[in-house]
PDB file of N, CA and C in Angstrom:
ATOM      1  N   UNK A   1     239.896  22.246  35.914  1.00  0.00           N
ATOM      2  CA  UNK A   1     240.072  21.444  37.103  1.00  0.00           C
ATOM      3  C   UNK A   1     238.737  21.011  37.694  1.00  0.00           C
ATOM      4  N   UNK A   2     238.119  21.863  37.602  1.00  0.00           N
ATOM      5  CA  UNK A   2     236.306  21.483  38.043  1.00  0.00           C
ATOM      6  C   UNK A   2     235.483  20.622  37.104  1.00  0.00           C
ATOM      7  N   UNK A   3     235.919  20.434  35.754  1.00  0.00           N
ATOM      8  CA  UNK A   3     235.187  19.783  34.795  1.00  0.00           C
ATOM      9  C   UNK A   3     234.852  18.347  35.088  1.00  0.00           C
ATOM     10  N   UNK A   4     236.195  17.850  35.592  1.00  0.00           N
ATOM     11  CA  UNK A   4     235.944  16.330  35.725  1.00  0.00           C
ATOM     12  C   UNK A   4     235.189  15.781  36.831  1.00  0.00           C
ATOM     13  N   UNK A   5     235.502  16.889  37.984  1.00  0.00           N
ATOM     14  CA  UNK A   5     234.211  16.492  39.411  1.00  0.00           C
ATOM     15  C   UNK A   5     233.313  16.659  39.033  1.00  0.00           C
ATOM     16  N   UNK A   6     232.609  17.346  38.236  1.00  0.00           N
ATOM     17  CA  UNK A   6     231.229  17.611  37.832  1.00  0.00           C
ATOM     18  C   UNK A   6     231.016  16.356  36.494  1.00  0.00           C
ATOM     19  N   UNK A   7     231.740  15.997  36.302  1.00  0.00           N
ATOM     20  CA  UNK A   7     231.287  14.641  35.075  1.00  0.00           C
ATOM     21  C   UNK A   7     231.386  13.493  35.749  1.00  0.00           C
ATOM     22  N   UNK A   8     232.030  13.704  37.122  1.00  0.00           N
ATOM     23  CA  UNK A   8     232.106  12.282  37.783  1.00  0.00           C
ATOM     24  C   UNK A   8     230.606  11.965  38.992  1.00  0.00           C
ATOM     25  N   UNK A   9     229.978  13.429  39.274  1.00  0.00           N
ATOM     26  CA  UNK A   9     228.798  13.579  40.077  1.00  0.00           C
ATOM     27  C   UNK A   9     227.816  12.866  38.784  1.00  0.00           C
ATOM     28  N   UNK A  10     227.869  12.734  37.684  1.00  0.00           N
ATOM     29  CA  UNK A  10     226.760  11.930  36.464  1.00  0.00           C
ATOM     30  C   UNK A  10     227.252  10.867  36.344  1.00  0.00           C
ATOM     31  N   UNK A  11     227.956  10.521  36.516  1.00  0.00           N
ATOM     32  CA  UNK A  11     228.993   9.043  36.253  1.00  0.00           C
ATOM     33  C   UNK A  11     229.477   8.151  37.121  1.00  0.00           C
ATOM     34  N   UNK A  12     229.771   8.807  37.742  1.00  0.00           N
ATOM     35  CA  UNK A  12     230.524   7.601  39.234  1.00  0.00           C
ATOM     36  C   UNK A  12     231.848   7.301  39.032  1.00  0.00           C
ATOM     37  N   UNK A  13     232.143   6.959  38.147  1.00  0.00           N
ATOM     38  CA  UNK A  13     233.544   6.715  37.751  1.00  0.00           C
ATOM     39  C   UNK A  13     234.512   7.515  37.400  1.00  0.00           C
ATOM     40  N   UNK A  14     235.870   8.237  38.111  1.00  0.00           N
ATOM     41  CA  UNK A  14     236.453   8.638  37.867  1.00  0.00           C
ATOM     42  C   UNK A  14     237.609   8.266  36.819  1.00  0.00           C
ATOM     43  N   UNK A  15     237.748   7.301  36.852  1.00  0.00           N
ATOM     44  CA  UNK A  15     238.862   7.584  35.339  1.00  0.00           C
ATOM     45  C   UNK A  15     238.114   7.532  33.954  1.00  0.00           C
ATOM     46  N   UNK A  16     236.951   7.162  34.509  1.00  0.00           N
ATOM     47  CA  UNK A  16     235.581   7.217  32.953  1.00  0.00           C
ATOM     48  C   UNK A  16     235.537   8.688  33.248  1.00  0.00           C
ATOM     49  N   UNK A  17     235.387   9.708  34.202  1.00  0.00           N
ATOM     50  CA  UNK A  17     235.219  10.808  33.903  1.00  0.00           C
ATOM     51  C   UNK A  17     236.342  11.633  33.466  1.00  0.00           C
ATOM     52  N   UNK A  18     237.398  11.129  33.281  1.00  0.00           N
ATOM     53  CA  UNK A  18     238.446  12.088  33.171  1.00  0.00           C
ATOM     54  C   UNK A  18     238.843  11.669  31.797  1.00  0.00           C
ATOM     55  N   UNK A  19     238.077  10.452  31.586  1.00  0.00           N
ATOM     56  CA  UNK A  19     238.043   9.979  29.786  1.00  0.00           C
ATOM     57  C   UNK A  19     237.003  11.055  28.677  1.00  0.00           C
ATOM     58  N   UNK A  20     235.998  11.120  29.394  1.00  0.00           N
ATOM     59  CA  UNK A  20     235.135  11.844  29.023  1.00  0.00           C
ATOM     60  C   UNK A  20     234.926  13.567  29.223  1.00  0.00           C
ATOM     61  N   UNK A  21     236.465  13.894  29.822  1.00  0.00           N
ATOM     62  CA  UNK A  21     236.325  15.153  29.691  1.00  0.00           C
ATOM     63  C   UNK A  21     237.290  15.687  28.662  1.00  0.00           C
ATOM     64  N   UNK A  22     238.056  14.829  28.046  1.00  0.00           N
ATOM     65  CA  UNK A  22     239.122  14.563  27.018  1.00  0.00           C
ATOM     66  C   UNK A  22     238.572  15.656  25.534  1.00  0.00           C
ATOM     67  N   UNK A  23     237.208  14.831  25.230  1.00  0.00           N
ATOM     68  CA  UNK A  23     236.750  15.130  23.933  1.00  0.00           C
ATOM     69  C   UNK A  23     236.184  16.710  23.736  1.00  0.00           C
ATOM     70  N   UNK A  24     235.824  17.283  25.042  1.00  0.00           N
ATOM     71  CA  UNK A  24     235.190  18.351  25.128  1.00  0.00           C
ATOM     72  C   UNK A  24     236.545  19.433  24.567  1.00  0.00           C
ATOM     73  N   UNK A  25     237.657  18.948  25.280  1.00  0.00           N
ATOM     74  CA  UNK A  25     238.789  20.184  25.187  1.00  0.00           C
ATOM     75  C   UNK A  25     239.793  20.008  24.103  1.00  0.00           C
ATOM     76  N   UNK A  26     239.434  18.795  22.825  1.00  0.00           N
ATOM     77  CA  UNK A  26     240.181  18.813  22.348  1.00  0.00           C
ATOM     78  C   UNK A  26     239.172  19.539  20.657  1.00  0.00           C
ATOM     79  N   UNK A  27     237.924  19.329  20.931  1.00  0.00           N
ATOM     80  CA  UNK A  27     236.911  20.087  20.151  1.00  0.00           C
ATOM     81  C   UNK A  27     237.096  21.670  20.143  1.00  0.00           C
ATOM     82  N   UNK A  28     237.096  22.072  21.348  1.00  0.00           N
ATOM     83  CA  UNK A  28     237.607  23.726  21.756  1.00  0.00           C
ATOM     84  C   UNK A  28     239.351  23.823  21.236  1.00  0.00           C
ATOM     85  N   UNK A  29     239.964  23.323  21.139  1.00  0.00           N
ATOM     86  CA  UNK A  29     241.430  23.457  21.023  1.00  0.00           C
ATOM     87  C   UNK A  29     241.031  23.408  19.257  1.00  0.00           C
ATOM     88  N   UNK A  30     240.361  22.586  18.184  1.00  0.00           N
ATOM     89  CA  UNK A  30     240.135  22.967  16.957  1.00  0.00           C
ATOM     90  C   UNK A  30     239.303  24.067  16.578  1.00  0.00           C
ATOM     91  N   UNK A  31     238.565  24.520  17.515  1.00  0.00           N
ATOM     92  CA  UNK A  31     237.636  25.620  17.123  1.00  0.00           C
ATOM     93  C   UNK A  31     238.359  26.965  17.871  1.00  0.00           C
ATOM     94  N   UNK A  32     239.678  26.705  18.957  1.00  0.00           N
ATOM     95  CA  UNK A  32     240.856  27.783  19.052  1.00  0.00           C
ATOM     96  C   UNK A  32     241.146  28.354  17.827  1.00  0.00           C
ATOM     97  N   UNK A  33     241.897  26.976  17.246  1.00  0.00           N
ATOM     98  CA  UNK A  33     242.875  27.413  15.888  1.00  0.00           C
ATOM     99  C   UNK A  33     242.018  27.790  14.613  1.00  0.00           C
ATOM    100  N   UNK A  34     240.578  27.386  14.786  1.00  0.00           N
ATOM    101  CA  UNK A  34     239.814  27.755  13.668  1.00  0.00           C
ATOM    102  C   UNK A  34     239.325  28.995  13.382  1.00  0.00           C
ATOM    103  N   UNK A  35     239.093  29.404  14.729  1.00  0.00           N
ATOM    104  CA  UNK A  35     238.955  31.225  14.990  1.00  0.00           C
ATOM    105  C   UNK A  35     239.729  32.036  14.738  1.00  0.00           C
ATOM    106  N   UNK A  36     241.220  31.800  15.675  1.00  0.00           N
ATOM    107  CA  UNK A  36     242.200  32.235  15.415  1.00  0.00           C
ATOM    108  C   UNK A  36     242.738  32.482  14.172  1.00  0.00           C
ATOM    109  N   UNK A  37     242.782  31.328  13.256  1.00  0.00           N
ATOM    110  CA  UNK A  37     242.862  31.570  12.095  1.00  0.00           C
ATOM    111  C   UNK A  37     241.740  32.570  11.001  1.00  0.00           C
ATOM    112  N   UNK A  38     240.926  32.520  11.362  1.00  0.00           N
ATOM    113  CA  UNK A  38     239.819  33.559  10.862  1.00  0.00           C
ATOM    114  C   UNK A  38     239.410  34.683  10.922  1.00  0.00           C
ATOM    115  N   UNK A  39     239.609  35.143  12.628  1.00  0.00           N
ATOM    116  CA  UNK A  39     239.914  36.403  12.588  1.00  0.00           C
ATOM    117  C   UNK A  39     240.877  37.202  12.444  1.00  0.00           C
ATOM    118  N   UNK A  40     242.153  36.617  12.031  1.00  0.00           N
ATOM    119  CA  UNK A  40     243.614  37.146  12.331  1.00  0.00           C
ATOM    120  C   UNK A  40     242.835  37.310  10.590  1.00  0.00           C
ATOM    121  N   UNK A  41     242.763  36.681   9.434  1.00  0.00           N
ATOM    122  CA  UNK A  41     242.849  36.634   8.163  1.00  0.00           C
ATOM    123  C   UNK A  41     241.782  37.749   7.676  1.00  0.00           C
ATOM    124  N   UNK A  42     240.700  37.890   8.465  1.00  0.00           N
ATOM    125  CA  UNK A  42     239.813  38.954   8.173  1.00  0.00           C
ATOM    126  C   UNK A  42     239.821  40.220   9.079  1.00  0.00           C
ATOM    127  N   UNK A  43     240.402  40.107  10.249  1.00  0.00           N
ATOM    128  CA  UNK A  43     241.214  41.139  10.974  1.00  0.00           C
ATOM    129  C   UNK A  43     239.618  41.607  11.409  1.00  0.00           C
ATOM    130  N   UNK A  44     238.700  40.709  11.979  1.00  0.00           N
ATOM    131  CA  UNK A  44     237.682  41.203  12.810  1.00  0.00           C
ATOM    132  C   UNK A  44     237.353  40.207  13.994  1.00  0.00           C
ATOM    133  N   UNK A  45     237.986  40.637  15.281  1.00  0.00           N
ATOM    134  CA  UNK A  45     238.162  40.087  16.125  1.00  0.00           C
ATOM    135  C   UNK A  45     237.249  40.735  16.870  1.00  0.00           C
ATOM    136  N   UNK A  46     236.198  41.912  17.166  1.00  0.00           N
ATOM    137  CA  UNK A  46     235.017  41.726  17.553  1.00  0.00           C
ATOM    138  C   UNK A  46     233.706  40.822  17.092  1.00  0.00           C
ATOM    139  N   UNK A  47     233.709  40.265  16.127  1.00  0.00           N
ATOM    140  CA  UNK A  47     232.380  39.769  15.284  1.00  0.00           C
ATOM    141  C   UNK A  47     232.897  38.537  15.948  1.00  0.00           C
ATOM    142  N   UNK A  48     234.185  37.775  15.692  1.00  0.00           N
ATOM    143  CA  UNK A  48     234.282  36.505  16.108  1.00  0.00           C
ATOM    144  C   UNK A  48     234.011  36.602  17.522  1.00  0.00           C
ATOM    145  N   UNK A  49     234.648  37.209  18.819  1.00  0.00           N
ATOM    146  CA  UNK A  49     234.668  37.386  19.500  1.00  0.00           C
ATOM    147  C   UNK A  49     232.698  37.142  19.956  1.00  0.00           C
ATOM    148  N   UNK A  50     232.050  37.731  19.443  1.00  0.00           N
ATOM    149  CA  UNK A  50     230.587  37.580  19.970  1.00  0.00           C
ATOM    150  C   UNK A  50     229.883  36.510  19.146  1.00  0.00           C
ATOM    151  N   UNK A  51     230.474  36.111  18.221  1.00  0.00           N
ATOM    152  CA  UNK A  51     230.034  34.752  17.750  1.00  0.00           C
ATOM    153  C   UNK A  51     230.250  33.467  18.943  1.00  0.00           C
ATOM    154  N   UNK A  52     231.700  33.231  19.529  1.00  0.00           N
ATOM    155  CA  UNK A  52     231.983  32.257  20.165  1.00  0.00           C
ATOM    156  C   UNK A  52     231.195  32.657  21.080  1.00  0.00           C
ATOM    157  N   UNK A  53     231.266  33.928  21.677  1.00  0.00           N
ATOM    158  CA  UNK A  53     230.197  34.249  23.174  1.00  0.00           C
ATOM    159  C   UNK A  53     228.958  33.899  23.238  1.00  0.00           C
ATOM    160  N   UNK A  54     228.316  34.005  21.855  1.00  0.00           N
ATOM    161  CA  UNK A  54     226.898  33.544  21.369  1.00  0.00           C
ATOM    162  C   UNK A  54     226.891  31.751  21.549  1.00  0.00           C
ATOM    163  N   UNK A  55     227.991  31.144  21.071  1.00  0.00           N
ATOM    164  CA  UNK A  55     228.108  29.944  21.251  1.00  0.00           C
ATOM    165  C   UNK A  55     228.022  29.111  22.416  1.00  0.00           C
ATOM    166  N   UNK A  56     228.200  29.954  23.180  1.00  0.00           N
ATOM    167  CA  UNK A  56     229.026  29.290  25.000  1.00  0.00           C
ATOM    168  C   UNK A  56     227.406  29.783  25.427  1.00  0.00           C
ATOM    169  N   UNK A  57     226.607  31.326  25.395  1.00  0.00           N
ATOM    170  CA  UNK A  57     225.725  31.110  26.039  1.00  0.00           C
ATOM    171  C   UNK A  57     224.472  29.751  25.336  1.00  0.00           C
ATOM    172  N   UNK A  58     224.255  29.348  24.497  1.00  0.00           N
ATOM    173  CA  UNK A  58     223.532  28.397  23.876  1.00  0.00           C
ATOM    174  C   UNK A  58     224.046  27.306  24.847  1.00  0.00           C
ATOM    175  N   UNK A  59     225.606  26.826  24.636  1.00  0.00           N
ATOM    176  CA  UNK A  59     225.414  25.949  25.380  1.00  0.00           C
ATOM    177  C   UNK A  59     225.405  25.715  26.965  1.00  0.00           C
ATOM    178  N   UNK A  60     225.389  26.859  27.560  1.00  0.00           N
ATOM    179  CA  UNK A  60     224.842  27.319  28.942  1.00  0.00           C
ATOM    180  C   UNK A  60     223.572  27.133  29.228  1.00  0.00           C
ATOM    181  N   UNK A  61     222.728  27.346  27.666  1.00  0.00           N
ATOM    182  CA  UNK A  61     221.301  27.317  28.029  1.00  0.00           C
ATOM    183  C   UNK A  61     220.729  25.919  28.197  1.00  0.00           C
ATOM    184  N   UNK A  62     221.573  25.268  26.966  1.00  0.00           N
ATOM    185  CA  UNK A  62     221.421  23.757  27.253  1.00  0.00           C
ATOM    186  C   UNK A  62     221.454  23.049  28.245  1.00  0.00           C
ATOM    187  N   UNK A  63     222.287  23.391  29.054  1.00  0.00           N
ATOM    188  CA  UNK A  63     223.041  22.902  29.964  1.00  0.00           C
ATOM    189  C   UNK A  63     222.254  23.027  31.095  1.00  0.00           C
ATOM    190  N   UNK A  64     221.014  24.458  31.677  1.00  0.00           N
ATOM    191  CA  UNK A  64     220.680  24.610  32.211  1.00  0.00           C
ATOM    192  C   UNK A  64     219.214  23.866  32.070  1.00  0.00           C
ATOM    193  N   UNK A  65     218.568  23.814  30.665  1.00  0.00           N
ATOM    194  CA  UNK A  65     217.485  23.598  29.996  1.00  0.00           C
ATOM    195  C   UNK A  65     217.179  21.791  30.640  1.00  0.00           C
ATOM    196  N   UNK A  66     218.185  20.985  30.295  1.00  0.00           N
ATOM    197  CA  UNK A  66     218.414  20.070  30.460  1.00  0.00           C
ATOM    198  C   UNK A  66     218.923  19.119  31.578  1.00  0.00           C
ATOM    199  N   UNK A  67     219.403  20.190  32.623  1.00  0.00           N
ATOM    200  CA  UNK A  67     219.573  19.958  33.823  1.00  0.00           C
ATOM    201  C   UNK A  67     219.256  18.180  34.180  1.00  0.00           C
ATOM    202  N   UNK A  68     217.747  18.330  33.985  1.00  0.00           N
ATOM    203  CA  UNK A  68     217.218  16.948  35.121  1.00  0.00           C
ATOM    204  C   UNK A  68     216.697  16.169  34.160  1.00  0.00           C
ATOM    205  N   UNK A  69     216.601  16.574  32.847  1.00  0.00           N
ATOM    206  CA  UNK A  69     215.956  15.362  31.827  1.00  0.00           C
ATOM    207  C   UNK A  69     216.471  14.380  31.802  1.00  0.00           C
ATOM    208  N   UNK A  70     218.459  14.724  31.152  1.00  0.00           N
ATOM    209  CA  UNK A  70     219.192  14.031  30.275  1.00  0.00           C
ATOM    210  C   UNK A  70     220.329  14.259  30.551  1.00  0.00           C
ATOM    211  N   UNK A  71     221.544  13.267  30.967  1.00  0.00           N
ATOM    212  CA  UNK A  71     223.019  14.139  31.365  1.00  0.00           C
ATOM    213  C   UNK A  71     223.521  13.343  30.226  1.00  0.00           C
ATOM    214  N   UNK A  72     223.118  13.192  28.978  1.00  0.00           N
ATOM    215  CA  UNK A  72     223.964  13.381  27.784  1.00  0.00           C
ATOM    216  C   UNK A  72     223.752  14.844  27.241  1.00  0.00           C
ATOM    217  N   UNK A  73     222.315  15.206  27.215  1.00  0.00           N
ATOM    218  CA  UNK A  73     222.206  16.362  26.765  1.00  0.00           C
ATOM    219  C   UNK A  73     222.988  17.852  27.535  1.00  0.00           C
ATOM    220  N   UNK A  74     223.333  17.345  28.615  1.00  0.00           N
ATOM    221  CA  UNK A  74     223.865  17.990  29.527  1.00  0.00           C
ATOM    222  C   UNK A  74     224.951  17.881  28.955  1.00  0.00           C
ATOM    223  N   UNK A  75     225.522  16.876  28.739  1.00  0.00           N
ATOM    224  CA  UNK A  75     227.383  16.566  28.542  1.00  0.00           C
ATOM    225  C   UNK A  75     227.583  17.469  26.767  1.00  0.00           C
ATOM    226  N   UNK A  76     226.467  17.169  26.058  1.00  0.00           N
ATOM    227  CA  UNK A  76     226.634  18.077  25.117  1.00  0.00           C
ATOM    228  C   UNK A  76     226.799  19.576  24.696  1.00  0.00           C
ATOM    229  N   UNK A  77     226.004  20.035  26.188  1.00  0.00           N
ATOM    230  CA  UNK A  77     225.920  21.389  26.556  1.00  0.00           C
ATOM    231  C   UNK A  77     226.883  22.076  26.715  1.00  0.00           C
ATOM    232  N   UNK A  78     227.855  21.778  27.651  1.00  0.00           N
ATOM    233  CA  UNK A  78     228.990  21.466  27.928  1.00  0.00           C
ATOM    234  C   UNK A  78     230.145  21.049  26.844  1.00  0.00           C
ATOM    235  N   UNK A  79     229.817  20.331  25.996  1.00  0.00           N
ATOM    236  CA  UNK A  79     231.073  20.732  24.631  1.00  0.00           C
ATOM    237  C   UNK A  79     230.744  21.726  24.603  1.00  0.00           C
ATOM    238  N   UNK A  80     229.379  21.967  24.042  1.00  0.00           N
ATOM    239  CA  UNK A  80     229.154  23.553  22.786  1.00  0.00           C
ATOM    240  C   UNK A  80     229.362  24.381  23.422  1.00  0.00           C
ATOM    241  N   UNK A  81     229.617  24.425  24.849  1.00  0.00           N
ATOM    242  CA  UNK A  81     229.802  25.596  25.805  1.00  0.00           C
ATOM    243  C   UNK A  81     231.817  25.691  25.735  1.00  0.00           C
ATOM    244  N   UNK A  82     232.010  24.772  25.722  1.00  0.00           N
ATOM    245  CA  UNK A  82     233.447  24.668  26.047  1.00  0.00           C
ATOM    246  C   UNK A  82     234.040  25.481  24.452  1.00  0.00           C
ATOM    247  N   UNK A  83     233.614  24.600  23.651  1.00  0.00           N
ATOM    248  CA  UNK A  83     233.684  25.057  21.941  1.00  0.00           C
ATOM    249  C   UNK A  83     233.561  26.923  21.600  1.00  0.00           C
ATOM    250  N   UNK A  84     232.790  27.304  22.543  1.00  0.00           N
ATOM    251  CA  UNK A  84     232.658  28.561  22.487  1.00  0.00           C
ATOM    252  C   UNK A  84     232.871  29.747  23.247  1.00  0.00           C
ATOM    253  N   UNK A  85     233.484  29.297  24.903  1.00  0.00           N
ATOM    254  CA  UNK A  85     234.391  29.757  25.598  1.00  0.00           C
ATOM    255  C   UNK A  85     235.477  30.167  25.589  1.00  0.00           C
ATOM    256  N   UNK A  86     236.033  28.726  25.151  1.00  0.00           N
ATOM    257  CA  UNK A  86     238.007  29.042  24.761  1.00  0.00           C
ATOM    258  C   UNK A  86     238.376  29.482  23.607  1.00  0.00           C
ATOM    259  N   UNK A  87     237.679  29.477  22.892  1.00  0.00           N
ATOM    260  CA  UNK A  87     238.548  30.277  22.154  1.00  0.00           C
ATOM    261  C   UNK A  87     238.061  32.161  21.757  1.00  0.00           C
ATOM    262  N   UNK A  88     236.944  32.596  22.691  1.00  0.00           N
ATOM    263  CA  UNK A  88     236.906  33.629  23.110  1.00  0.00           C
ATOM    264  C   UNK A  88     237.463  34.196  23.592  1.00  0.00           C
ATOM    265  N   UNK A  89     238.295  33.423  25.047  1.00  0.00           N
ATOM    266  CA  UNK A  89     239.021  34.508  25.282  1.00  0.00           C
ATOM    267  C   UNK A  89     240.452  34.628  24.789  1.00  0.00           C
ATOM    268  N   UNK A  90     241.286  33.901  24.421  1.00  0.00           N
ATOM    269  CA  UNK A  90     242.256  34.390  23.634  1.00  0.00           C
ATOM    270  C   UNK A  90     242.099  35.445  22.423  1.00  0.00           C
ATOM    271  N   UNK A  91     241.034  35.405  21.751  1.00  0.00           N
ATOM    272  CA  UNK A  91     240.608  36.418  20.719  1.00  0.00           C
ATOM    273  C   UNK A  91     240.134  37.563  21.436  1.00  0.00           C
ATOM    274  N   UNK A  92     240.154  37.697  22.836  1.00  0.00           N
ATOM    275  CA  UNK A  92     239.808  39.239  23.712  1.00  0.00           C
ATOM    276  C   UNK A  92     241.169  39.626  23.930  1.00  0.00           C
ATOM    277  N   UNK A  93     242.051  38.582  24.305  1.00  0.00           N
ATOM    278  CA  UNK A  93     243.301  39.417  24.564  1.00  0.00           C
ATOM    279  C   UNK A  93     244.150  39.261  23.453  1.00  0.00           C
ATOM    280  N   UNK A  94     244.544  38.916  22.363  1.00  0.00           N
ATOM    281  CA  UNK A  94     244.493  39.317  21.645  1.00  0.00           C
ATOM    282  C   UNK A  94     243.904  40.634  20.452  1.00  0.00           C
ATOM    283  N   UNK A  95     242.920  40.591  21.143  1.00  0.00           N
ATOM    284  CA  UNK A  95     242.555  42.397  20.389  1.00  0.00           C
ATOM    285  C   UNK A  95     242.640  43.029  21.666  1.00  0.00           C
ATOM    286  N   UNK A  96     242.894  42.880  22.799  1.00  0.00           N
ATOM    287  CA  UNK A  96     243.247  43.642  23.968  1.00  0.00           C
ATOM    288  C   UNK A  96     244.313  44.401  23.335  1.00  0.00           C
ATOM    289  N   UNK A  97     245.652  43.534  23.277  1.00  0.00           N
ATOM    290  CA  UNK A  97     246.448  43.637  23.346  1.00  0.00           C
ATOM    291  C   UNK A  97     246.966  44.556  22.356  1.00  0.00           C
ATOM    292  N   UNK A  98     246.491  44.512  20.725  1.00  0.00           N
ATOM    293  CA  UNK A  98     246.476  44.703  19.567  1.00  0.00           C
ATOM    294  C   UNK A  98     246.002  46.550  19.993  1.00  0.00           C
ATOM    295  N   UNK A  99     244.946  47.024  20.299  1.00  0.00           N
ATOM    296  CA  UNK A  99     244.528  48.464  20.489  1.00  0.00           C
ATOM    297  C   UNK A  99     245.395  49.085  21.983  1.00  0.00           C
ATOM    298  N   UNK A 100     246.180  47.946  22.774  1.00  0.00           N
ATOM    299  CA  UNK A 100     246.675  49.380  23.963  1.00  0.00           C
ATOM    300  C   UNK A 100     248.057  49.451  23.072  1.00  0.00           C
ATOM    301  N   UNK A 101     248.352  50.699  23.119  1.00  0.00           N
ATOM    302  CA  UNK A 101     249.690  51.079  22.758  1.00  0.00           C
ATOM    303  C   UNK A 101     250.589  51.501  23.833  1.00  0.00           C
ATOM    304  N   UNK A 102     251.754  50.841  23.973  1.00  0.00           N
ATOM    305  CA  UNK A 102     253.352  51.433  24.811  1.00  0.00           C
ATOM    306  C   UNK A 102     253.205  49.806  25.411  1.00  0.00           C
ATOM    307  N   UNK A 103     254.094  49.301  25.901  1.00  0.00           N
ATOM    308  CA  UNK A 103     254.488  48.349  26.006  1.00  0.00           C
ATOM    309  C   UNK A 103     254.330  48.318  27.784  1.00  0.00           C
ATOM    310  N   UNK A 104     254.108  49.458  28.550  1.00  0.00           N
ATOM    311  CA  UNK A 104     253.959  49.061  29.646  1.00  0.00           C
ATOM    312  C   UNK A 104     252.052  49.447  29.900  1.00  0.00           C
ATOM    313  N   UNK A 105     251.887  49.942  29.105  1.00  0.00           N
ATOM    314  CA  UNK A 105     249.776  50.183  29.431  1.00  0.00           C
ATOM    315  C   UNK A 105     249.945  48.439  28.827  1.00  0.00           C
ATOM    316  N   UNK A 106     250.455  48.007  27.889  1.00  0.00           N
ATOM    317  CA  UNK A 106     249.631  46.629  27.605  1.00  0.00           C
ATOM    318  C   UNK A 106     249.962  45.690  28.087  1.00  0.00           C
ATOM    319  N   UNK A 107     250.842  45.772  29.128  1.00  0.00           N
ATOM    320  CA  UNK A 107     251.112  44.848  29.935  1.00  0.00           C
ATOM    321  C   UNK A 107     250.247  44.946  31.554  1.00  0.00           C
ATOM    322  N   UNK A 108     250.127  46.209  32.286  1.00  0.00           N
ATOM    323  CA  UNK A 108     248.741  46.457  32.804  1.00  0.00           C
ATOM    324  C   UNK A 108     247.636  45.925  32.261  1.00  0.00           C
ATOM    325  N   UNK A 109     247.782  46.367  31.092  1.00  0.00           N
ATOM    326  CA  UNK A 109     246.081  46.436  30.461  1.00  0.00           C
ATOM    327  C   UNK A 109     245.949  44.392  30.618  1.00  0.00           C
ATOM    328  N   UNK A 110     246.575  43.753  29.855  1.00  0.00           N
ATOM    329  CA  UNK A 110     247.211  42.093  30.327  1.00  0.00           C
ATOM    330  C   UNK A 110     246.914  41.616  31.732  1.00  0.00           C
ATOM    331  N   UNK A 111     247.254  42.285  32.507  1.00  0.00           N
ATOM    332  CA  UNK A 111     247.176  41.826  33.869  1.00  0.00           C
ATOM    333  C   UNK A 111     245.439  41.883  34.373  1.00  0.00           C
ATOM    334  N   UNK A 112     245.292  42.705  34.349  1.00  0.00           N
ATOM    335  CA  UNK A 112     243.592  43.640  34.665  1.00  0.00           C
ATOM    336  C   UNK A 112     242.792  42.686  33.941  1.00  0.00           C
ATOM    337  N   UNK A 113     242.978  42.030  32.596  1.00  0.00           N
ATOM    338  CA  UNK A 113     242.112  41.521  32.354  1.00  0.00           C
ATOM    339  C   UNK A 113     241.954  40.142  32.416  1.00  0.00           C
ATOM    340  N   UNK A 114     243.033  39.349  32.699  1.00  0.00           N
ATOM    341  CA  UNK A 114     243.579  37.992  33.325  1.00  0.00           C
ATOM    342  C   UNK A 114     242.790  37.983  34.639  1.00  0.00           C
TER     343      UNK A 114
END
């Protein structure tokens, strides 16, 4: 919900910004299913898990690095950040979920970490 006010403070244009926040989340939605699919198949959902985290801070750094140069380089920051956010945390609760055992700790355990 915050993505597009912050692309429209570089832009001016709001339905150009809400065009341009399109590509960021549909890049993260293939690199969801690409993870997902990878760690479920190799059944190591910590390694992926700090790979994407590794991903999101890079593009945090960008993002920060680049601040006042360039707000493309900025807007790029911002994919690779997005690319490596979302689909982190579904792969946390998902192995959340996977190690609590009884059906009411993992539904606590679900809540607590939401």
């Amino acid at each position: 919900l915050v993505y597009p006010s912050l692309i429209h403070d570089w832009i001016g244009s709001p339905s150009l910004a809400h065009l341009i926040t399109a590509p960021p989340y549909m890049v993260a939605c293939i690199s969801c299913i690409v993870g997902g699919l990878s760690s479920s198949r190799r059944n190591e959902h910590g390694y992926h898990i700090s790979f994407f985290l590794l991903i999101a801070i890079l593009g945090f750094i960008l993002m920060i690095v680049f601040t006042e140069i360039d707000p493309l380089a900025v807007y790029i920051g911002s994919c690779v950040a997005c690319c490596g956010l979302y689909p982190a945390f579904p792969l946390s609760l998902a192995w959340l979920t996977k190690n609590t055992s009884g059906p009411s700790k993992r539904a606590l355990a679900v809540c607590l970490f939401t």
